[in-house]
PDB file of N, CA and C in Angstrom:
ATOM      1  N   UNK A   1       0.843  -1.161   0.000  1.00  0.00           N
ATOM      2  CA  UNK A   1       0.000   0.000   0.000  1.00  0.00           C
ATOM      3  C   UNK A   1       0.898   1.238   0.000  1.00  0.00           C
ATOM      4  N   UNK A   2       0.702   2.456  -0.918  1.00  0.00           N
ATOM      5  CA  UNK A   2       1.765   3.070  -0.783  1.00  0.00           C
ATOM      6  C   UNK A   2       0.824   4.112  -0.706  1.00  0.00           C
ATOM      7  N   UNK A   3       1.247   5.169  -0.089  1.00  0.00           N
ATOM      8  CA  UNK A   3       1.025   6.046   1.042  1.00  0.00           C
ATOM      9  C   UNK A   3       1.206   7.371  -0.131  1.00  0.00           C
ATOM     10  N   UNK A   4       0.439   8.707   0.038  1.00  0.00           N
ATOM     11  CA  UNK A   4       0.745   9.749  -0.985  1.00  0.00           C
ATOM     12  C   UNK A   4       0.493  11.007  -0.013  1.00  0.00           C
ATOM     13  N   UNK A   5       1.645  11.767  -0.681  1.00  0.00           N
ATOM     14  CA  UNK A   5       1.319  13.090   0.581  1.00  0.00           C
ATOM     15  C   UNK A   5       1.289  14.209  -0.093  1.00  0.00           C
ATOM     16  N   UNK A   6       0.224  14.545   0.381  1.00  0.00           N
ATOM     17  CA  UNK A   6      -0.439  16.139  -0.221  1.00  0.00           C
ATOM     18  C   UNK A   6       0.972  16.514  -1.292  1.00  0.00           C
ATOM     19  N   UNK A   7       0.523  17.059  -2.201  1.00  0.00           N
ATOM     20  CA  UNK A   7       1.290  18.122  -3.273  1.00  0.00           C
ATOM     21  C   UNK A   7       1.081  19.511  -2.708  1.00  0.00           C
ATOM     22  N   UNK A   8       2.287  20.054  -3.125  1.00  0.00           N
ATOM     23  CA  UNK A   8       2.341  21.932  -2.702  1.00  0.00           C
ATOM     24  C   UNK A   8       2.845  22.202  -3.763  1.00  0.00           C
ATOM     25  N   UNK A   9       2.353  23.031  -4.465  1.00  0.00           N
ATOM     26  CA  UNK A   9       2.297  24.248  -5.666  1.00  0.00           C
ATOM     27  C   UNK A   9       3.712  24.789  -5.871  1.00  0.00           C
ATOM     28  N   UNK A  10       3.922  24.584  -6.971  1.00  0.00           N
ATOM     29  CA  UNK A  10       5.223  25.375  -6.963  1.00  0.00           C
ATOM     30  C   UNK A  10       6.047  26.122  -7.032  1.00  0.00           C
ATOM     31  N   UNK A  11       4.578  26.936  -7.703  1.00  0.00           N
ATOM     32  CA  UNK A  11       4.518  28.547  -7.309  1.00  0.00           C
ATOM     33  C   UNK A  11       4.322  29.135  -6.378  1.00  0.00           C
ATOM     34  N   UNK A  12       4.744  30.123  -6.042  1.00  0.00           N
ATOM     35  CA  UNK A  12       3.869  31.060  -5.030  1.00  0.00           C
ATOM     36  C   UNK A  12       2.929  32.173  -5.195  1.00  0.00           C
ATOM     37  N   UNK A  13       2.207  32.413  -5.026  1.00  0.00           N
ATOM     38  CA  UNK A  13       1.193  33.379  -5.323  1.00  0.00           C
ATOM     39  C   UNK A  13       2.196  34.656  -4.759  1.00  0.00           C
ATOM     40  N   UNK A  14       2.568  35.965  -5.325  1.00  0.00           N
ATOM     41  CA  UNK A  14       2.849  37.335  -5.801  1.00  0.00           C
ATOM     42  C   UNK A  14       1.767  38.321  -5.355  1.00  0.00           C
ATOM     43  N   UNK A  15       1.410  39.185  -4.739  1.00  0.00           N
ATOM     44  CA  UNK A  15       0.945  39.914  -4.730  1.00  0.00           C
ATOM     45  C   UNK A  15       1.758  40.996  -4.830  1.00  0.00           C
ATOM     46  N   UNK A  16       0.974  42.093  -5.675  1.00  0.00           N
ATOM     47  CA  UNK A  16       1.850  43.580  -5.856  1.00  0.00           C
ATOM     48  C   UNK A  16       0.472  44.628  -5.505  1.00  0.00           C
ATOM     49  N   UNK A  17       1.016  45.621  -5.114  1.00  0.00           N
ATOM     50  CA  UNK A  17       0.124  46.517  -4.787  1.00  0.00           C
ATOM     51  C   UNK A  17       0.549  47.603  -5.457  1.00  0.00           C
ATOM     52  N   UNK A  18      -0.575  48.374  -6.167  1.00  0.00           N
ATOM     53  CA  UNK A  18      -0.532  49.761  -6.880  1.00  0.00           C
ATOM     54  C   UNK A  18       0.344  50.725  -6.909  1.00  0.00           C
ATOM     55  N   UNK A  19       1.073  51.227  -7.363  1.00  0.00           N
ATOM     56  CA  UNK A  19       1.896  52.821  -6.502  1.00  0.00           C
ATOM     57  C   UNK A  19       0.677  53.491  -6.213  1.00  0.00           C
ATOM     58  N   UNK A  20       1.162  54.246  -5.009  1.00  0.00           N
ATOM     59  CA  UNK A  20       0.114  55.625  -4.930  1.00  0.00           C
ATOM     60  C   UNK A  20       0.657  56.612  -5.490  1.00  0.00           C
ATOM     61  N   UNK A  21      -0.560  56.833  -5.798  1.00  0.00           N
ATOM     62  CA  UNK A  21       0.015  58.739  -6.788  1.00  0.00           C
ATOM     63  C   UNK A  21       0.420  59.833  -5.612  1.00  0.00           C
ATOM     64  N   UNK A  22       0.385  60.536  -6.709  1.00  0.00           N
ATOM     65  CA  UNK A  22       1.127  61.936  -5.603  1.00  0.00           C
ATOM     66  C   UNK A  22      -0.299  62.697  -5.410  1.00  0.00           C
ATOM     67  N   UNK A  23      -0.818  62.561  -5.821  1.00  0.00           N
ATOM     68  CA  UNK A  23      -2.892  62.852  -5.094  1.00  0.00           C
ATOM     69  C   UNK A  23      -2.495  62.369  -3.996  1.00  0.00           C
ATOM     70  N   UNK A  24      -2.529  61.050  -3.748  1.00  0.00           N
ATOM     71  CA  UNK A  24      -3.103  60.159  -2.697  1.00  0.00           C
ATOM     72  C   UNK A  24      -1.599  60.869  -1.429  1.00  0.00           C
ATOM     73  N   UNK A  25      -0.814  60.039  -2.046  1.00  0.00           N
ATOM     74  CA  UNK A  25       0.195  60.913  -1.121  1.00  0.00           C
ATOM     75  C   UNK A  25      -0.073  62.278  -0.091  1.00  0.00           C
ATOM     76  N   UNK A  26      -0.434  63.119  -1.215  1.00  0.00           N
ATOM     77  CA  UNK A  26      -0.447  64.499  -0.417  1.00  0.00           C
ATOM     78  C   UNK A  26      -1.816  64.408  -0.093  1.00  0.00           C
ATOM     79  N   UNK A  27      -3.126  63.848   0.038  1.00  0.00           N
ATOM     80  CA  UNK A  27      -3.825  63.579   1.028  1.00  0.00           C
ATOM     81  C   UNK A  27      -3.715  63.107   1.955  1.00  0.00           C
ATOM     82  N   UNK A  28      -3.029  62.007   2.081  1.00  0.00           N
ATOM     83  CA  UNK A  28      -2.650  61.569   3.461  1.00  0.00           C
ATOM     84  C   UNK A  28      -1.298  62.429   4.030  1.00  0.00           C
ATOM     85  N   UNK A  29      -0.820  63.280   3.322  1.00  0.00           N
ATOM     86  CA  UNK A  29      -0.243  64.016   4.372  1.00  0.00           C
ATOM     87  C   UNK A  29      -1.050  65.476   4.713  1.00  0.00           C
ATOM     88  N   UNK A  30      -1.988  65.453   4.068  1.00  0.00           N
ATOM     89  CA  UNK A  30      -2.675  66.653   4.708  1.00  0.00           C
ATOM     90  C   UNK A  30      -3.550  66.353   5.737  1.00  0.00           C
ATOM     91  N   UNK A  31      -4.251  65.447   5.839  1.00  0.00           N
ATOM     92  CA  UNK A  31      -5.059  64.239   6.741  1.00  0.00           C
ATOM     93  C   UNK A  31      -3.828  64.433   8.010  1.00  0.00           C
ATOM     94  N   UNK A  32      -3.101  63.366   7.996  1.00  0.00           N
ATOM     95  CA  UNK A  32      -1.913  63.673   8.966  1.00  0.00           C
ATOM     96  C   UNK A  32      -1.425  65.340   9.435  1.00  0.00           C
ATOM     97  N   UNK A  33      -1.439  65.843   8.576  1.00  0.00           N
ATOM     98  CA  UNK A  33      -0.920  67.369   9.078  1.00  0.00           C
ATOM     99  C   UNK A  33      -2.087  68.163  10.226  1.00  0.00           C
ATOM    100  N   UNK A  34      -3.309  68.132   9.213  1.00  0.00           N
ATOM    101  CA  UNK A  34      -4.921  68.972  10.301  1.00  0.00           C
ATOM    102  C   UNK A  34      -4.340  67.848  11.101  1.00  0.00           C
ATOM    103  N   UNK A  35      -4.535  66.519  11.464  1.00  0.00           N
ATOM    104  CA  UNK A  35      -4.748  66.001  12.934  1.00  0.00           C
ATOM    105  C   UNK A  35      -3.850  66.484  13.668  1.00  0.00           C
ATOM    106  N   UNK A  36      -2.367  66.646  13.273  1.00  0.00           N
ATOM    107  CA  UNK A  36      -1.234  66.807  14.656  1.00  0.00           C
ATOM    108  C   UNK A  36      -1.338  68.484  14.694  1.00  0.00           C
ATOM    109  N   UNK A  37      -1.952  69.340  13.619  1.00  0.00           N
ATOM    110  CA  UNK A  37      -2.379  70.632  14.475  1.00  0.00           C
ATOM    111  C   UNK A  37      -3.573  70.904  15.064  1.00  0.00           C
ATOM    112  N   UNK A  38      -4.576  69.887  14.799  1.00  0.00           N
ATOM    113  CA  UNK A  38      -5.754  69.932  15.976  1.00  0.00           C
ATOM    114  C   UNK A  38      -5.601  69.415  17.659  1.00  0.00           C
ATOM    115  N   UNK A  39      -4.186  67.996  17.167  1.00  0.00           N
ATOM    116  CA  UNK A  39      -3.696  67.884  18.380  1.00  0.00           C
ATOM    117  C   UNK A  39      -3.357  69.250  19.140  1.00  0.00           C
ATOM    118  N   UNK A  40      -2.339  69.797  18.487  1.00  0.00           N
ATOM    119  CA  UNK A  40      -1.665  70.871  19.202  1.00  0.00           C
ATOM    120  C   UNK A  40      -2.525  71.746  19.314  1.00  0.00           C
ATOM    121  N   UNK A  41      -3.559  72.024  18.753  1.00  0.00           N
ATOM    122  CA  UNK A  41      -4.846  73.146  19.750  1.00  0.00           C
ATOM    123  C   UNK A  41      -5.148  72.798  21.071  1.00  0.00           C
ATOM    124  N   UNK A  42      -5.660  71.518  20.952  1.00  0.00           N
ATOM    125  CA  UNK A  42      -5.537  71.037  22.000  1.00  0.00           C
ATOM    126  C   UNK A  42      -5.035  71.360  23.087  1.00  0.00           C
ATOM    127  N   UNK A  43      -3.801  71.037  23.066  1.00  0.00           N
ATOM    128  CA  UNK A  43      -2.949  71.437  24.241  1.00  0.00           C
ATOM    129  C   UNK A  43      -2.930  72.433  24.220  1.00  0.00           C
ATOM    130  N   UNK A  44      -2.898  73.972  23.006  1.00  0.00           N
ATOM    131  CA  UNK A  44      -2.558  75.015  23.893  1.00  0.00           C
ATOM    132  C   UNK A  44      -3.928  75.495  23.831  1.00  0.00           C
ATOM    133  N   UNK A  45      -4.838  75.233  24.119  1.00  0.00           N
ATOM    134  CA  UNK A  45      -5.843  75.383  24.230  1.00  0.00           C
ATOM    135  C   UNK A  45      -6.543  75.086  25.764  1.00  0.00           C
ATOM    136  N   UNK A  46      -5.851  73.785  26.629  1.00  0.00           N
ATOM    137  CA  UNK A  46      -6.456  73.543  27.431  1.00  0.00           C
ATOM    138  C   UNK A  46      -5.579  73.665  28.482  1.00  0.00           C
ATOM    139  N   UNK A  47      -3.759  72.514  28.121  1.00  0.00           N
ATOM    140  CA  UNK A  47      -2.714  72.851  28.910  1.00  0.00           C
ATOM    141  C   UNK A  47      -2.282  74.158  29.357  1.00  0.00           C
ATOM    142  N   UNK A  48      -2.319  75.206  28.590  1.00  0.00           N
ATOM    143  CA  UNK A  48      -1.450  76.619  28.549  1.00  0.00           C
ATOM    144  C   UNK A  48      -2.685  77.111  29.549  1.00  0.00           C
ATOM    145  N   UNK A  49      -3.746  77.315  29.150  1.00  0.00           N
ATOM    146  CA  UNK A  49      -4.663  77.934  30.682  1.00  0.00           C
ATOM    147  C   UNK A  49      -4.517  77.662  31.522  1.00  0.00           C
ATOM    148  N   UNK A  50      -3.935  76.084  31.997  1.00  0.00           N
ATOM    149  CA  UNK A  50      -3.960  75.694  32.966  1.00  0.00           C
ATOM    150  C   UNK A  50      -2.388  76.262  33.908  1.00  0.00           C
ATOM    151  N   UNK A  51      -1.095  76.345  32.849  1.00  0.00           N
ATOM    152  CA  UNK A  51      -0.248  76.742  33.316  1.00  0.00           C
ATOM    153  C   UNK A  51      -0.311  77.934  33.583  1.00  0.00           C
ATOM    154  N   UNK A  52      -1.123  79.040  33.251  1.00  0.00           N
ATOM    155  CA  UNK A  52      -1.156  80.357  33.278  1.00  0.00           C
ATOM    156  C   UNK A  52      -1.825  81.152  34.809  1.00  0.00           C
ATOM    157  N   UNK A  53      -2.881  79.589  34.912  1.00  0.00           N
ATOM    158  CA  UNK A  53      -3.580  79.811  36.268  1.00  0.00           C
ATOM    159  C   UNK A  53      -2.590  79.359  37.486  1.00  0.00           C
ATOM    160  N   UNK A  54      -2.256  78.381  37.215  1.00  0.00           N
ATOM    161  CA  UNK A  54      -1.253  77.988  38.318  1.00  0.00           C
ATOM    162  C   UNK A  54       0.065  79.139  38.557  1.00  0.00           C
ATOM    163  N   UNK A  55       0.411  79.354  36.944  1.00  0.00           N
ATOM    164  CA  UNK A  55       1.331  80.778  37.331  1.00  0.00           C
ATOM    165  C   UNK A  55       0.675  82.296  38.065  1.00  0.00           C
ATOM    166  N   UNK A  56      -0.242  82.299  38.187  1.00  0.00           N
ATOM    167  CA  UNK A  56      -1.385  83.683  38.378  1.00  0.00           C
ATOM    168  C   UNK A  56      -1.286  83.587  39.945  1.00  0.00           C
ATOM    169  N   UNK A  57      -1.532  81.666  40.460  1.00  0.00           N
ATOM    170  CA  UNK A  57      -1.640  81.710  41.491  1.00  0.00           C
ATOM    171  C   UNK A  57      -0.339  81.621  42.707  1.00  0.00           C
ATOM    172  N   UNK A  58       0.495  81.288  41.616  1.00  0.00           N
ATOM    173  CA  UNK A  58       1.655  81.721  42.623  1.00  0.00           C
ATOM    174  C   UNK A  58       2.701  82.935  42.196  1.00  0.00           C
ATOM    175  N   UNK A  59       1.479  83.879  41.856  1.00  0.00           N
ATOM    176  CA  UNK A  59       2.136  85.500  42.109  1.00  0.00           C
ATOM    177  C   UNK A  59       2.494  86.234  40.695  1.00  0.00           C
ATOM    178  N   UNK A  60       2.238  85.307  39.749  1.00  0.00           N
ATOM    179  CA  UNK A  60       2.742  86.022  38.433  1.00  0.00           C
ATOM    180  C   UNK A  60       1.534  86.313  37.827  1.00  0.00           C
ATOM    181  N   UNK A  61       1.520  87.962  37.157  1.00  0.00           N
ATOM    182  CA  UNK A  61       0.485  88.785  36.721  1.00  0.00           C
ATOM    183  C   UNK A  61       0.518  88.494  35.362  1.00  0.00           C
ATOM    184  N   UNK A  62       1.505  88.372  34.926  1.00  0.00           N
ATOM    185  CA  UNK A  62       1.829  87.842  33.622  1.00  0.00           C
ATOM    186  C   UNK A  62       2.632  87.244  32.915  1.00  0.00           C
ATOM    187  N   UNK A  63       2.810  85.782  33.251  1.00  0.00           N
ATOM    188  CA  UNK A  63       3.383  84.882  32.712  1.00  0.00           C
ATOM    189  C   UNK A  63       4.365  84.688  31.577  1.00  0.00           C
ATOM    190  N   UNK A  64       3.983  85.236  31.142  1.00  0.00           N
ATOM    191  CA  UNK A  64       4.224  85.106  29.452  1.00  0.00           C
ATOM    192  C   UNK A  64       5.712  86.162  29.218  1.00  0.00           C
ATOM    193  N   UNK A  65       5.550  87.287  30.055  1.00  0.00           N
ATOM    194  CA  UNK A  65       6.251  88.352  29.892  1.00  0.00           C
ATOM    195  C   UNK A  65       7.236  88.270  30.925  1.00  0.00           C
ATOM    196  N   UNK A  66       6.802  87.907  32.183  1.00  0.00           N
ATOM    197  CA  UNK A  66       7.354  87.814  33.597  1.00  0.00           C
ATOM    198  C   UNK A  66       8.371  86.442  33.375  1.00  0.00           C
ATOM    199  N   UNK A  67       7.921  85.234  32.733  1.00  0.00           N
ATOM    200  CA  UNK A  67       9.079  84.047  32.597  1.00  0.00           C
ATOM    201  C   UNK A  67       8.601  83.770  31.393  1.00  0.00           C
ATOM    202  N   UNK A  68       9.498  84.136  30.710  1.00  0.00           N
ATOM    203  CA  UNK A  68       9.416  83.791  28.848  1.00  0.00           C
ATOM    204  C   UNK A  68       9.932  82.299  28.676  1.00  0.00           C
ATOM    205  N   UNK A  69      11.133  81.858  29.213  1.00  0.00           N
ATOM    206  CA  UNK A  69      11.307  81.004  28.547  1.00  0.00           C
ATOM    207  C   UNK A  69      10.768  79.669  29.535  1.00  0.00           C
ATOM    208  N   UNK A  70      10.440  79.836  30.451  1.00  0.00           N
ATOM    209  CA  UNK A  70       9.564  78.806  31.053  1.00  0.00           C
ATOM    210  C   UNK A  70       8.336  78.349  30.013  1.00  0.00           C
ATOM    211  N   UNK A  71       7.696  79.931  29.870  1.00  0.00           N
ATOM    212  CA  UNK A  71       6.432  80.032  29.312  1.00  0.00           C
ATOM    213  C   UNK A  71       6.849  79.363  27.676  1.00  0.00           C
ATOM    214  N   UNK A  72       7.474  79.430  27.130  1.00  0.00           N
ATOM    215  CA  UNK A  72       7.823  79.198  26.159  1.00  0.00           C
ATOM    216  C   UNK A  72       8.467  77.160  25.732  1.00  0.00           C
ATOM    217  N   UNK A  73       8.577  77.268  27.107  1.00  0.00           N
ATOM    218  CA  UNK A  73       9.005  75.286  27.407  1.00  0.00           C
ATOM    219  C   UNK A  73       7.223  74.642  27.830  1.00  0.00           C
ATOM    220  N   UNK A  74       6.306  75.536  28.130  1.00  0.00           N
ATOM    221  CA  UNK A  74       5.870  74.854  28.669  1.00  0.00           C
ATOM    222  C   UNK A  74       4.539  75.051  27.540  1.00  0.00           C
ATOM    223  N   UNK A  75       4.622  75.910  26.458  1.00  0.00           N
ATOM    224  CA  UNK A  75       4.155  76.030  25.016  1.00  0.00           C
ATOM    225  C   UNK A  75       4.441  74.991  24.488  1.00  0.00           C
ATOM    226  N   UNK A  76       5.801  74.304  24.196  1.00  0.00           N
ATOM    227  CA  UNK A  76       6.250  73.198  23.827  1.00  0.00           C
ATOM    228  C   UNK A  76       5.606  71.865  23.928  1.00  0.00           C
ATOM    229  N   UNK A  77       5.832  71.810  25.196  1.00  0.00           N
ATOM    230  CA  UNK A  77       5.431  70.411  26.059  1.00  0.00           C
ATOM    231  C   UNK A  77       3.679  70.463  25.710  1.00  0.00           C
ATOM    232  N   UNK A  78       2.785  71.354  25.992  1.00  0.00           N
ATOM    233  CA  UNK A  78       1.900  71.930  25.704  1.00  0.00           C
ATOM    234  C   UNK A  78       1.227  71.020  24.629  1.00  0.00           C
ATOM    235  N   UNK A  79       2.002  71.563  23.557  1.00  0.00           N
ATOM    236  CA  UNK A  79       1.966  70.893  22.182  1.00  0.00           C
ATOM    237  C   UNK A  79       1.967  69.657  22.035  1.00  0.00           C
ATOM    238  N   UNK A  80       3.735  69.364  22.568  1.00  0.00           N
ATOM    239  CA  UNK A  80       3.206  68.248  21.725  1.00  0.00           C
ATOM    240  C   UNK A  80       3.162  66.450  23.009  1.00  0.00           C
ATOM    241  N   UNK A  81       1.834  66.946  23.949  1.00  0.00           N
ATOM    242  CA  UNK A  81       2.008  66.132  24.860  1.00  0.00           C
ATOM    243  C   UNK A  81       0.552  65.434  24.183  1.00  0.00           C
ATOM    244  N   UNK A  82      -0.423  65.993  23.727  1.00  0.00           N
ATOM    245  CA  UNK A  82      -1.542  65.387  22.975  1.00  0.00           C
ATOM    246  C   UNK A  82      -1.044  64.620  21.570  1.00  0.00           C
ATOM    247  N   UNK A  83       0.031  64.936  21.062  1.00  0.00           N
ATOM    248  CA  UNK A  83       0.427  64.557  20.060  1.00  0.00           C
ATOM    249  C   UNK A  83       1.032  62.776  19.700  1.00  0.00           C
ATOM    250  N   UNK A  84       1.487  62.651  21.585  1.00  0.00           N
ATOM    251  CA  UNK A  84       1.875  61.536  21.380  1.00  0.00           C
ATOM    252  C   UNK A  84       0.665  60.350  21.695  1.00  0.00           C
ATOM    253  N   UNK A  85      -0.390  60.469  22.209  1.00  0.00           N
ATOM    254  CA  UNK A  85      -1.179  59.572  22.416  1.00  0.00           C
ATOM    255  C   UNK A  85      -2.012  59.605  20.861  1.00  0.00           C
ATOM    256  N   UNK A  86      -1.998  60.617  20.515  1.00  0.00           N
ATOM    257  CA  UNK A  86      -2.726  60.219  19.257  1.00  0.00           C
ATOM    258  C   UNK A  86      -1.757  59.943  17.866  1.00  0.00           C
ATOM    259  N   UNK A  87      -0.212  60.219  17.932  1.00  0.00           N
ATOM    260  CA  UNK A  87       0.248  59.162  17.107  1.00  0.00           C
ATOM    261  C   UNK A  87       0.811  57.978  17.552  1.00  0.00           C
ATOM    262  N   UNK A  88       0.475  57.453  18.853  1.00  0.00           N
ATOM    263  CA  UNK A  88       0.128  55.922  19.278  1.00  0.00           C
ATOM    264  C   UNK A  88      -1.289  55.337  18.912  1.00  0.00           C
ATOM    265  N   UNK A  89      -2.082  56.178  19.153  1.00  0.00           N
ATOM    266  CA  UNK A  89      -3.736  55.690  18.191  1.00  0.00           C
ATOM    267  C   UNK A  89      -3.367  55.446  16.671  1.00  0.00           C
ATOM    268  N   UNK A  90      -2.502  55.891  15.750  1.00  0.00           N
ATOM    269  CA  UNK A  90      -2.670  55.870  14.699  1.00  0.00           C
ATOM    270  C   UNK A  90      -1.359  54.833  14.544  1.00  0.00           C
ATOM    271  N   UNK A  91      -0.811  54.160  15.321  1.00  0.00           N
ATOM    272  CA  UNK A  91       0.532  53.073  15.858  1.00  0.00           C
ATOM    273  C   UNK A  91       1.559  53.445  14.803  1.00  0.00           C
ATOM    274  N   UNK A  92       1.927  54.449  14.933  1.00  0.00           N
ATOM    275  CA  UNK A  92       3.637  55.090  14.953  1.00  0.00           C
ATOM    276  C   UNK A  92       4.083  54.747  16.125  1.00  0.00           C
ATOM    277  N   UNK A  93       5.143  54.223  16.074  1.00  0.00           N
ATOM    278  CA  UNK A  93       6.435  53.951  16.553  1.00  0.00           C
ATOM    279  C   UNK A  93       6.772  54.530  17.652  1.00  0.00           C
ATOM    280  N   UNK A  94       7.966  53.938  18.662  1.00  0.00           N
ATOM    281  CA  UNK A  94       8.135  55.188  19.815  1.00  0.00           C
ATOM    282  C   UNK A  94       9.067  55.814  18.916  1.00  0.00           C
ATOM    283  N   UNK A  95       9.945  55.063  18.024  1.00  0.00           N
ATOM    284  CA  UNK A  95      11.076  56.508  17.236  1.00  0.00           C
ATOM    285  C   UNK A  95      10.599  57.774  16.710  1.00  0.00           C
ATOM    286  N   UNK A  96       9.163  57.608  15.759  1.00  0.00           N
ATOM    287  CA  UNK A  96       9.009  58.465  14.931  1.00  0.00           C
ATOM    288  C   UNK A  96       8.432  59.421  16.186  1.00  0.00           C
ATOM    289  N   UNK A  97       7.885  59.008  17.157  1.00  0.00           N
ATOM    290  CA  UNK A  97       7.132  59.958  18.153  1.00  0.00           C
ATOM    291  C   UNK A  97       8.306  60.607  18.749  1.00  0.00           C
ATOM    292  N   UNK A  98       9.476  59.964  19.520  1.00  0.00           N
ATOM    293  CA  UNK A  98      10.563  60.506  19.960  1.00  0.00           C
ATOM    294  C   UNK A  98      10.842  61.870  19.115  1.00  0.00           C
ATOM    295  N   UNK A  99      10.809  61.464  17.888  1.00  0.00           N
ATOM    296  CA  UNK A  99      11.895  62.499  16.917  1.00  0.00           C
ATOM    297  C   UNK A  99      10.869  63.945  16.786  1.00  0.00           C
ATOM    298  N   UNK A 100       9.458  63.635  16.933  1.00  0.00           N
ATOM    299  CA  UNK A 100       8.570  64.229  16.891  1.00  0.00           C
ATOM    300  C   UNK A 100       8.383  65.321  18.264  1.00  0.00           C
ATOM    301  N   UNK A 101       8.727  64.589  19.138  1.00  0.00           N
ATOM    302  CA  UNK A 101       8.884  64.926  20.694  1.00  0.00           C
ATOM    303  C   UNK A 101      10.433  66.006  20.307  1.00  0.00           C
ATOM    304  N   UNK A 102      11.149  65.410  19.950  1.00  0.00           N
ATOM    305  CA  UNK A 102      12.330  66.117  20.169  1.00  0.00           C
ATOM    306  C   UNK A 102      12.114  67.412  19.258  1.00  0.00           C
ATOM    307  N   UNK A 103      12.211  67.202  18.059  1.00  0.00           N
ATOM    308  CA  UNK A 103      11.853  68.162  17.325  1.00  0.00           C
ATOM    309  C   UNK A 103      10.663  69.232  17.211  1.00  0.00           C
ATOM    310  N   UNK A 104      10.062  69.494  18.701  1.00  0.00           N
ATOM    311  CA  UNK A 104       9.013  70.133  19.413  1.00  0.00           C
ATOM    312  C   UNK A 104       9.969  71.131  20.368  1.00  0.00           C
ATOM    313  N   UNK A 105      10.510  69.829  21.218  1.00  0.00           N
ATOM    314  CA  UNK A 105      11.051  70.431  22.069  1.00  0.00           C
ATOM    315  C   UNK A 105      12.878  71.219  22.205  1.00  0.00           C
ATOM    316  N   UNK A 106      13.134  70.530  21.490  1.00  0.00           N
ATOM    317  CA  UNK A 106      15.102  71.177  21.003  1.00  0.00           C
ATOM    318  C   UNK A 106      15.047  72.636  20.739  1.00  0.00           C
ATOM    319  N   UNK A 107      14.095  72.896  19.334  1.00  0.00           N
ATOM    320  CA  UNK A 107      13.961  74.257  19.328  1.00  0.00           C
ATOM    321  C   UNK A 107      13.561  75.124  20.385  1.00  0.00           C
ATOM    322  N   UNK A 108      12.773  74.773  20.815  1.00  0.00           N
ATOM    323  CA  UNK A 108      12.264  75.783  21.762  1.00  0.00           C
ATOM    324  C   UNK A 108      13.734  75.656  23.122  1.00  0.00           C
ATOM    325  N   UNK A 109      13.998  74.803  23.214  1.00  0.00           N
ATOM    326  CA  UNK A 109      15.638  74.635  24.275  1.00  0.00           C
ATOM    327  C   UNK A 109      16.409  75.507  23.947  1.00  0.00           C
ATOM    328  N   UNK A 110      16.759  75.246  22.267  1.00  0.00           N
ATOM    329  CA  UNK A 110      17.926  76.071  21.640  1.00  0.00           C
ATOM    330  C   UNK A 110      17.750  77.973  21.524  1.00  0.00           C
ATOM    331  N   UNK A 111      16.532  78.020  21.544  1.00  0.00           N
ATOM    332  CA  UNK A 111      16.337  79.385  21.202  1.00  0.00           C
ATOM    333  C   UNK A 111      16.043  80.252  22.696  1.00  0.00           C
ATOM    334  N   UNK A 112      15.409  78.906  23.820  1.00  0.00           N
ATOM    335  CA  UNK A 112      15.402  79.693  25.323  1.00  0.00           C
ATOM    336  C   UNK A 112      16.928  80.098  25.949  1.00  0.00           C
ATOM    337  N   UNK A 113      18.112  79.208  25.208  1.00  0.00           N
ATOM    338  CA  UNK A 113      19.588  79.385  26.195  1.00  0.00           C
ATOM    339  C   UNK A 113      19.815  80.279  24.736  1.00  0.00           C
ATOM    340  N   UNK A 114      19.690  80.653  24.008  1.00  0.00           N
ATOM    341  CA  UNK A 114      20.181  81.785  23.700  1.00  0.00           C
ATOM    342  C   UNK A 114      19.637  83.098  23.774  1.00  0.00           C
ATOM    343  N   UNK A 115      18.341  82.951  23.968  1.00  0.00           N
ATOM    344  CA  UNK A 115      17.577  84.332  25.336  1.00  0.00           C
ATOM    345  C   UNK A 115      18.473  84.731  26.742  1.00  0.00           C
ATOM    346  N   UNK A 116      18.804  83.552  26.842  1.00  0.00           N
ATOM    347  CA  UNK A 116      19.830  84.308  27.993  1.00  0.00           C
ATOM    348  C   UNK A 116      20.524  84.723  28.432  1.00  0.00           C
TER     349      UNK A 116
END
């Protein structure tokens, strides 16, 4: 009795997928762009009041003018602290968020130590 074992194809099935055009492209980066500046309303929309009150309440009339570059780190952070939970909703990476994080926050570093 001789025994027969399944056959496998000896091809493999190929799939290729479309290029995207440069339409599609620059929709999804405009899609991507409104979300990470609605993110950042966000924050300075809800964070920055909140730092402004807490600054009000321990003695500063005006924040903004009185500690610039605090006020100006904490614009930053501000920004882009909504930014990272919602490009973890959309599952980017911790790198691309890092670089995203950094590149929020460096500038605003680099330009507060040379205010001083």
């Amino acid at each position: 009795m001789s025994r027969r074992w399944p056959t496998v194809a000896a091809s493999a099935t190929v799939t290729t997928t479309q290029p995207t055009t440069r339409g599609r492209r620059w929709l999804r980066f405009a899609g991507h762009f409104v979300l990470m500046l609605a993110a950042m309303y966000v924050g300075m929309l809800t964070l920055y009041p909140a730092y402004n009150f807490l600054a009000g309440r321990l003695g500063y009339v005006n924040p903004i003018s009185e500690l610039p570059i605090l006020s100006a780190l904490v614009m930053a952070l501000a920004m882009t602290l909504p930014m990272v939970p919602l490009m973890r909703h959309q599952r980017h990476g911790w790198r691309p968020i890092t670089e995203m994080a950094a590149a929020m926050v460096i500038p605003t570093l680099a330009a507060s130590l040379c205010a001083t």
